[in-house]
PDB file of N, CA and C in Angstrom:
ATOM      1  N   UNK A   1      18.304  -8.954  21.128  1.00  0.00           N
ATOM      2  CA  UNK A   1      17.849  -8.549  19.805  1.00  0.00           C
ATOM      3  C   UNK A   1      16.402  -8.055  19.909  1.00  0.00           C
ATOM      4  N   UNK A   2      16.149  -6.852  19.161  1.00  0.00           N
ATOM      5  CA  UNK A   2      14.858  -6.549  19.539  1.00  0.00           C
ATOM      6  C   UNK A   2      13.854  -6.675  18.327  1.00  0.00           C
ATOM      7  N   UNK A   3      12.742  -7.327  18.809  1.00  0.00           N
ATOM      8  CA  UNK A   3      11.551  -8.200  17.884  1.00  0.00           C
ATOM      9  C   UNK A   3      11.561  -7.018  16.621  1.00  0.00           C
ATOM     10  N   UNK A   4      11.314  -7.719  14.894  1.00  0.00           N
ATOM     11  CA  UNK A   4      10.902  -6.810  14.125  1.00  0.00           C
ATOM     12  C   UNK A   4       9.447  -6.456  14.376  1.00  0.00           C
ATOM     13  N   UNK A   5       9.471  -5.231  13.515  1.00  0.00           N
ATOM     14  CA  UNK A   5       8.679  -4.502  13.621  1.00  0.00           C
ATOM     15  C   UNK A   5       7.760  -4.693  12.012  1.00  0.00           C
ATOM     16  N   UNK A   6       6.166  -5.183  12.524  1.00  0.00           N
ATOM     17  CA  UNK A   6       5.826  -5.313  10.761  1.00  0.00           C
ATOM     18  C   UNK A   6       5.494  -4.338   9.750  1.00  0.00           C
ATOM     19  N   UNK A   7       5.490  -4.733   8.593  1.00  0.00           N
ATOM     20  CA  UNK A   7       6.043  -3.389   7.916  1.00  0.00           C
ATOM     21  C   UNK A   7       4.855  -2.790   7.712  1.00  0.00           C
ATOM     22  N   UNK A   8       4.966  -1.368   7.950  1.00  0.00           N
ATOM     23  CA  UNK A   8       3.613   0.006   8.223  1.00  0.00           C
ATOM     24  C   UNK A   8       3.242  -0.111   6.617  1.00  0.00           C
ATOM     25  N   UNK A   9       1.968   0.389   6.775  1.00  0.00           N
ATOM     26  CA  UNK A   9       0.787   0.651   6.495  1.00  0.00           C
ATOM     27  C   UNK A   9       1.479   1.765   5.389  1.00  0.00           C
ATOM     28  N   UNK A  10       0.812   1.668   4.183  1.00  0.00           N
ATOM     29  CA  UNK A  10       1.245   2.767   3.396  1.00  0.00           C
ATOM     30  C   UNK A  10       0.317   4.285   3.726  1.00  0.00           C
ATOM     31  N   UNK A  11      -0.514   3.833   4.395  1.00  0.00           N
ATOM     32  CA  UNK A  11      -1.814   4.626   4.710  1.00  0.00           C
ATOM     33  C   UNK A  11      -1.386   6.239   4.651  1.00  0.00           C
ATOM     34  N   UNK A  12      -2.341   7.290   4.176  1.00  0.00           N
ATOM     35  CA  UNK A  12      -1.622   8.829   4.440  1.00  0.00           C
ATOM     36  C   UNK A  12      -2.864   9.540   4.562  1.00  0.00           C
ATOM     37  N   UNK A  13      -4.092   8.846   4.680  1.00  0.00           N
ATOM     38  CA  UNK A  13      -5.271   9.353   5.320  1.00  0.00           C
ATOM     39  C   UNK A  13      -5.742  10.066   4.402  1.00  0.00           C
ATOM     40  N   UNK A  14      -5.924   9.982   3.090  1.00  0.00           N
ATOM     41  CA  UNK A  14      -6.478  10.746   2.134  1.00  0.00           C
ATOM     42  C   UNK A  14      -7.194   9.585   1.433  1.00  0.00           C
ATOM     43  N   UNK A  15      -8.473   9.199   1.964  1.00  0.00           N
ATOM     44  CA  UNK A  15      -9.059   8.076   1.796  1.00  0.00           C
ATOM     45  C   UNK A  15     -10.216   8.003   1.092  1.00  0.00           C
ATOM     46  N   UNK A  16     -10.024   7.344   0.152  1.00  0.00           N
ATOM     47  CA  UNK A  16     -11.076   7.752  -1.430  1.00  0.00           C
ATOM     48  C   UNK A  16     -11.069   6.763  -2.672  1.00  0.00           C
ATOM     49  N   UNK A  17     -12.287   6.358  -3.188  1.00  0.00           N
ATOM     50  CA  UNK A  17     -11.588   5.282  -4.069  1.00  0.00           C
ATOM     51  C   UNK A  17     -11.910   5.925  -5.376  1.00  0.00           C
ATOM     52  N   UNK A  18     -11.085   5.279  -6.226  1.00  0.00           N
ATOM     53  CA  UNK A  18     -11.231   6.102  -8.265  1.00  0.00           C
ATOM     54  C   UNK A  18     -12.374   4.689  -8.247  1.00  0.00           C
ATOM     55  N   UNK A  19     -12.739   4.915  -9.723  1.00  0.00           N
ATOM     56  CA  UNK A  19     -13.506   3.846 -10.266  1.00  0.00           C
ATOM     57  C   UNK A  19     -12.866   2.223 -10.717  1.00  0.00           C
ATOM     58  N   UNK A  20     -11.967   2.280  -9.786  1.00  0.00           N
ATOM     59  CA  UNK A  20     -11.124   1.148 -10.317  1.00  0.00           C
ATOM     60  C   UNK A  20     -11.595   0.413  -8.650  1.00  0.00           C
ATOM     61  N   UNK A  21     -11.865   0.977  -8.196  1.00  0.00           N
ATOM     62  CA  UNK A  21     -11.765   0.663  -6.426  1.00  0.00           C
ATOM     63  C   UNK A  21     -10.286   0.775  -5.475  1.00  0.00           C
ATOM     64  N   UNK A  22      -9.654   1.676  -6.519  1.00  0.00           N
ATOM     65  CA  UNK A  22      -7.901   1.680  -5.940  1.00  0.00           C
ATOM     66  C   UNK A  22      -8.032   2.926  -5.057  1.00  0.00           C
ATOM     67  N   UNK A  23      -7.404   3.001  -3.716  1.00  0.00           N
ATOM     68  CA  UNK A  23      -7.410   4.691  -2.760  1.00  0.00           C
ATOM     69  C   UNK A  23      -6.812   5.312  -3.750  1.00  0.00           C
ATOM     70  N   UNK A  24      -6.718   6.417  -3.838  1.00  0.00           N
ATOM     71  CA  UNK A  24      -6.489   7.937  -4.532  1.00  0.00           C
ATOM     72  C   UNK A  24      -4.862   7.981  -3.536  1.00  0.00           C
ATOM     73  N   UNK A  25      -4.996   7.658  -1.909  1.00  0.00           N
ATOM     74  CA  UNK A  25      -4.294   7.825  -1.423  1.00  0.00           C
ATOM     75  C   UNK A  25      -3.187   6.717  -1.199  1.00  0.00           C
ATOM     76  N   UNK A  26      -3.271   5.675  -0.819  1.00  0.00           N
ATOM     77  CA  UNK A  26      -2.116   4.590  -0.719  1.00  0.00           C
ATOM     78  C   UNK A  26      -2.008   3.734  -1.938  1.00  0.00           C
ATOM     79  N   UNK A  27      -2.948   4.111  -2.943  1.00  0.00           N
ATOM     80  CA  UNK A  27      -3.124   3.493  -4.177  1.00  0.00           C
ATOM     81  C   UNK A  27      -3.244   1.760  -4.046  1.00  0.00           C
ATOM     82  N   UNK A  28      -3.539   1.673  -2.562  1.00  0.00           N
ATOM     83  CA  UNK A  28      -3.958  -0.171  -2.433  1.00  0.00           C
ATOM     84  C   UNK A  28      -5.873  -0.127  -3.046  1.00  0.00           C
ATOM     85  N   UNK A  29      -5.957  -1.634  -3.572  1.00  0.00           N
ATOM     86  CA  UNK A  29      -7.181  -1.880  -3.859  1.00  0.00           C
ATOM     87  C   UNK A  29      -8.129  -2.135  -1.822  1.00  0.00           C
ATOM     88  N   UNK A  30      -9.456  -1.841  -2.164  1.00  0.00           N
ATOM     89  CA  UNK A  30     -10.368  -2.272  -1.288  1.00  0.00           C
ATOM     90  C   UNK A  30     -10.097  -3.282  -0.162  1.00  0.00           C
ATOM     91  N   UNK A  31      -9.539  -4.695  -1.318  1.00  0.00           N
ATOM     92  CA  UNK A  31      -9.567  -5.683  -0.633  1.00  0.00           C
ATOM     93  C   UNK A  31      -8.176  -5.763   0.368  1.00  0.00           C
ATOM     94  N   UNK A  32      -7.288  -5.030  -0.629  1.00  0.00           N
ATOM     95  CA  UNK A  32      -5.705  -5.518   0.267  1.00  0.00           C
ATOM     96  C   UNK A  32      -5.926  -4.366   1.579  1.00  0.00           C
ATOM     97  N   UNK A  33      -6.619  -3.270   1.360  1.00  0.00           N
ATOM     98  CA  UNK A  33      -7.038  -2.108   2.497  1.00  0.00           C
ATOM     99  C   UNK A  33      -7.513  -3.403   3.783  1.00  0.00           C
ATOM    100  N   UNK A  34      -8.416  -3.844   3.344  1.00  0.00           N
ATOM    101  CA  UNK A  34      -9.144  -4.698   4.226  1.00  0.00           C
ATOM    102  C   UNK A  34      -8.672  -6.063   4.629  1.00  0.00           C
ATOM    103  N   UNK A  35      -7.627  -6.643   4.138  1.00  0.00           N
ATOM    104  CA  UNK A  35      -6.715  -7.856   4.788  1.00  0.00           C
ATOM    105  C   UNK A  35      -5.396  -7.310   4.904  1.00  0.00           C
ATOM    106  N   UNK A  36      -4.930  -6.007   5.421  1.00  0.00           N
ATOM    107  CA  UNK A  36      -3.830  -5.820   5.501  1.00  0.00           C
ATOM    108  C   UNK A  36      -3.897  -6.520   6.752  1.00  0.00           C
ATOM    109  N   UNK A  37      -4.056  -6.191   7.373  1.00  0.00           N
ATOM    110  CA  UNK A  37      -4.198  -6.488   9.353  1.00  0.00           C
ATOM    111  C   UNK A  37      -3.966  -7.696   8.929  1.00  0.00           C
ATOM    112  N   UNK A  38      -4.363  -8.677   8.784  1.00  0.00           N
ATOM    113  CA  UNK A  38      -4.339 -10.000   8.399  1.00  0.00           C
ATOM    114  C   UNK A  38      -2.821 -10.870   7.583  1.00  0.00           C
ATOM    115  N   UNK A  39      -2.189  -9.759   6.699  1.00  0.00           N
ATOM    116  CA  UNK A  39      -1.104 -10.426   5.962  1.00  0.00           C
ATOM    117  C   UNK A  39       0.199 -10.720   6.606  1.00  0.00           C
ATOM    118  N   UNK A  40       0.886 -10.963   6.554  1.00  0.00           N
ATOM    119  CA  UNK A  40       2.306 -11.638   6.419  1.00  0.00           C
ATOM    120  C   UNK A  40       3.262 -10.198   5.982  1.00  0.00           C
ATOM    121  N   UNK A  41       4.197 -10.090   6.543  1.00  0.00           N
ATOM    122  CA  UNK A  41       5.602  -9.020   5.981  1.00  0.00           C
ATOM    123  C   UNK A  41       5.684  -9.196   4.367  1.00  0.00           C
ATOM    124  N   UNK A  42       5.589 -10.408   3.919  1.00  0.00           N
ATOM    125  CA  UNK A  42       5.963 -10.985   2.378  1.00  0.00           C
ATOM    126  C   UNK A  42       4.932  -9.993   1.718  1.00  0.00           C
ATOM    127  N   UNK A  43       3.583 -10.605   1.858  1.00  0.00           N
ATOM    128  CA  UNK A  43       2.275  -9.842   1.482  1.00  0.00           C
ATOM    129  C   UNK A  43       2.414  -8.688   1.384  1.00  0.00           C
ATOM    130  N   UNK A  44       2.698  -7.986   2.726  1.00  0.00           N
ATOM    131  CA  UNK A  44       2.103  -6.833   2.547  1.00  0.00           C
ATOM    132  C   UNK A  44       3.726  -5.986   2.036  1.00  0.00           C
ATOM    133  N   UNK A  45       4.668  -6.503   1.618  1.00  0.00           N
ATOM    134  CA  UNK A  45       5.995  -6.297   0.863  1.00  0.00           C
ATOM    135  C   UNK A  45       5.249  -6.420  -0.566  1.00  0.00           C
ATOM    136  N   UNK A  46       4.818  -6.813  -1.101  1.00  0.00           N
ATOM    137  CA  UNK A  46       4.177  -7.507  -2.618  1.00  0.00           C
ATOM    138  C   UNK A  46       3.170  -6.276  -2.598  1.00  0.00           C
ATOM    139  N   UNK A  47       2.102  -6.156  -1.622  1.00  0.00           N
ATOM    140  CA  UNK A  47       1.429  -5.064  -1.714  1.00  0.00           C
ATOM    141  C   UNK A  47       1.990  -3.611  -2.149  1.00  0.00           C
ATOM    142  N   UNK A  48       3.083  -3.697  -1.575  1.00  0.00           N
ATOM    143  CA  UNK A  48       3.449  -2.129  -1.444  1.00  0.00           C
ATOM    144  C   UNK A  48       4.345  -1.977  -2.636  1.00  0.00           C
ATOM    145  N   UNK A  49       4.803  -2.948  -3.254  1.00  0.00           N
ATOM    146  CA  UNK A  49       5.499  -3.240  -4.770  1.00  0.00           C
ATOM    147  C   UNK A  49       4.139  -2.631  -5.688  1.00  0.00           C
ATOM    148  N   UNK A  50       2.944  -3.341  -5.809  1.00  0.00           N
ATOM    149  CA  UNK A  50       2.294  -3.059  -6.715  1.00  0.00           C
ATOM    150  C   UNK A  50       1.846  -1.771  -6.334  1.00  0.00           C
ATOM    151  N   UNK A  51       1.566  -0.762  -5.030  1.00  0.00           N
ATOM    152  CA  UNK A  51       1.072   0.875  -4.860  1.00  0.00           C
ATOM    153  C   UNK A  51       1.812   1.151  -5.657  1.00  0.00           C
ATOM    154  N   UNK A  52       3.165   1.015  -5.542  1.00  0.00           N
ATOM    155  CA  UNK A  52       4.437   2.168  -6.344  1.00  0.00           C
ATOM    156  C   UNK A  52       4.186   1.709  -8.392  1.00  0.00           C
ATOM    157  N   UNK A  53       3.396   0.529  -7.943  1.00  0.00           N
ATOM    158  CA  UNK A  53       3.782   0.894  -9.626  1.00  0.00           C
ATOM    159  C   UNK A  53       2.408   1.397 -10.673  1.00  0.00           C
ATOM    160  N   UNK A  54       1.451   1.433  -9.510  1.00  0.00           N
ATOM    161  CA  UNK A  54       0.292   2.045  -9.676  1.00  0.00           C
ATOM    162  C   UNK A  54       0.246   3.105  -9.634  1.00  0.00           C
ATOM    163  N   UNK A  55       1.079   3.948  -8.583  1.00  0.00           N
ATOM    164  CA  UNK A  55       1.467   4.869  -8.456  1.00  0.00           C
ATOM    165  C   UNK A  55       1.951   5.871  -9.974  1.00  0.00           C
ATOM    166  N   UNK A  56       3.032   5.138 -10.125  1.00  0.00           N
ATOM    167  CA  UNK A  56       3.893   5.703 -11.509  1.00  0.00           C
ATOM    168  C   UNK A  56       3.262   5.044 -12.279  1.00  0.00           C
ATOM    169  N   UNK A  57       1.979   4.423 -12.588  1.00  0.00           N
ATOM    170  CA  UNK A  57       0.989   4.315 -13.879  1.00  0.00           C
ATOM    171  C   UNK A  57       0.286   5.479 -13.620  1.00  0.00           C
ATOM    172  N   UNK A  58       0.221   6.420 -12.302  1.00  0.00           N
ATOM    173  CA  UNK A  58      -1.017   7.590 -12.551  1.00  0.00           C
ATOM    174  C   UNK A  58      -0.372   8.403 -12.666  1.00  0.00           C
ATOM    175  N   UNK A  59       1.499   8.815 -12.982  1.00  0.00           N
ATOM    176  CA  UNK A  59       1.752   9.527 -12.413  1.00  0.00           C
ATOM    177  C   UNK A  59       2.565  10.509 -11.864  1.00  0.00           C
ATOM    178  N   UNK A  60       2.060   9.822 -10.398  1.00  0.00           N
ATOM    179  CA  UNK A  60       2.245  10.188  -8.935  1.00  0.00           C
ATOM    180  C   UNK A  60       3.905  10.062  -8.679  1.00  0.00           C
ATOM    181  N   UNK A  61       4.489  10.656  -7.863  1.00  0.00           N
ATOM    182  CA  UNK A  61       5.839  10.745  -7.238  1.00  0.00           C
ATOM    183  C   UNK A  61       5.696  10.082  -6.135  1.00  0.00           C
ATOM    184  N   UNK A  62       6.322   8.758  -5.996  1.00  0.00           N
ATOM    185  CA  UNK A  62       6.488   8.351  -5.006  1.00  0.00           C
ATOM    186  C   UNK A  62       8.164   8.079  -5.064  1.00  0.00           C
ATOM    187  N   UNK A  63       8.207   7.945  -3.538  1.00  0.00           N
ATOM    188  CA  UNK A  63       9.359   7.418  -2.680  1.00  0.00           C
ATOM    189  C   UNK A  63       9.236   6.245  -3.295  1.00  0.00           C
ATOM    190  N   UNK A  64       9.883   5.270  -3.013  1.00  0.00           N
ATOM    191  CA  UNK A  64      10.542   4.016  -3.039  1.00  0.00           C
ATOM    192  C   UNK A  64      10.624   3.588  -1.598  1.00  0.00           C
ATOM    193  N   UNK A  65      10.604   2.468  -1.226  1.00  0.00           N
ATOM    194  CA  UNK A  65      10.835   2.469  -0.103  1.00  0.00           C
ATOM    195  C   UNK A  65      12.527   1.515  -0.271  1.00  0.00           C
ATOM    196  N   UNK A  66      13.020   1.509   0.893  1.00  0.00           N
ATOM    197  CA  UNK A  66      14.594   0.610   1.283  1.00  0.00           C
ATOM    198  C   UNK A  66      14.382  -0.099   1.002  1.00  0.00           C
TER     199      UNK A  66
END
């Protein structure tokens, strides 16, 4: 069985913050930018729940992920 793989980085290199301190680009706040390295699959699953819905509060067209 081959080891999982933890779940990527929403990252898309368009790196910029609004006045909220949220990226323009992965729509994560400052802080979750800066303890991603650090989280758990769960975490950074919860993280990527709240981009998408930050996302479609600005918006933005995002994917969904599986």
């Amino acid at each position: 069985m081959e080891p999982r793989r933890p779940v990527a980085s929403p990252c898309v290199h368009v790196c910029a913050l609004d006045e909220q301190d949220i990226c323009i680009g992965c729509q994560r706040s400052m802080d979750e930018i800066t303890r991603w390295g650090r989280m758990d699959d769960a975490e950074r699953l919860r993280v990527l729940a709240r981009c998408i819905e930050r996302g479609k509060a600005q918006g933005l067209f995002l994917i969904e992920p599986d």
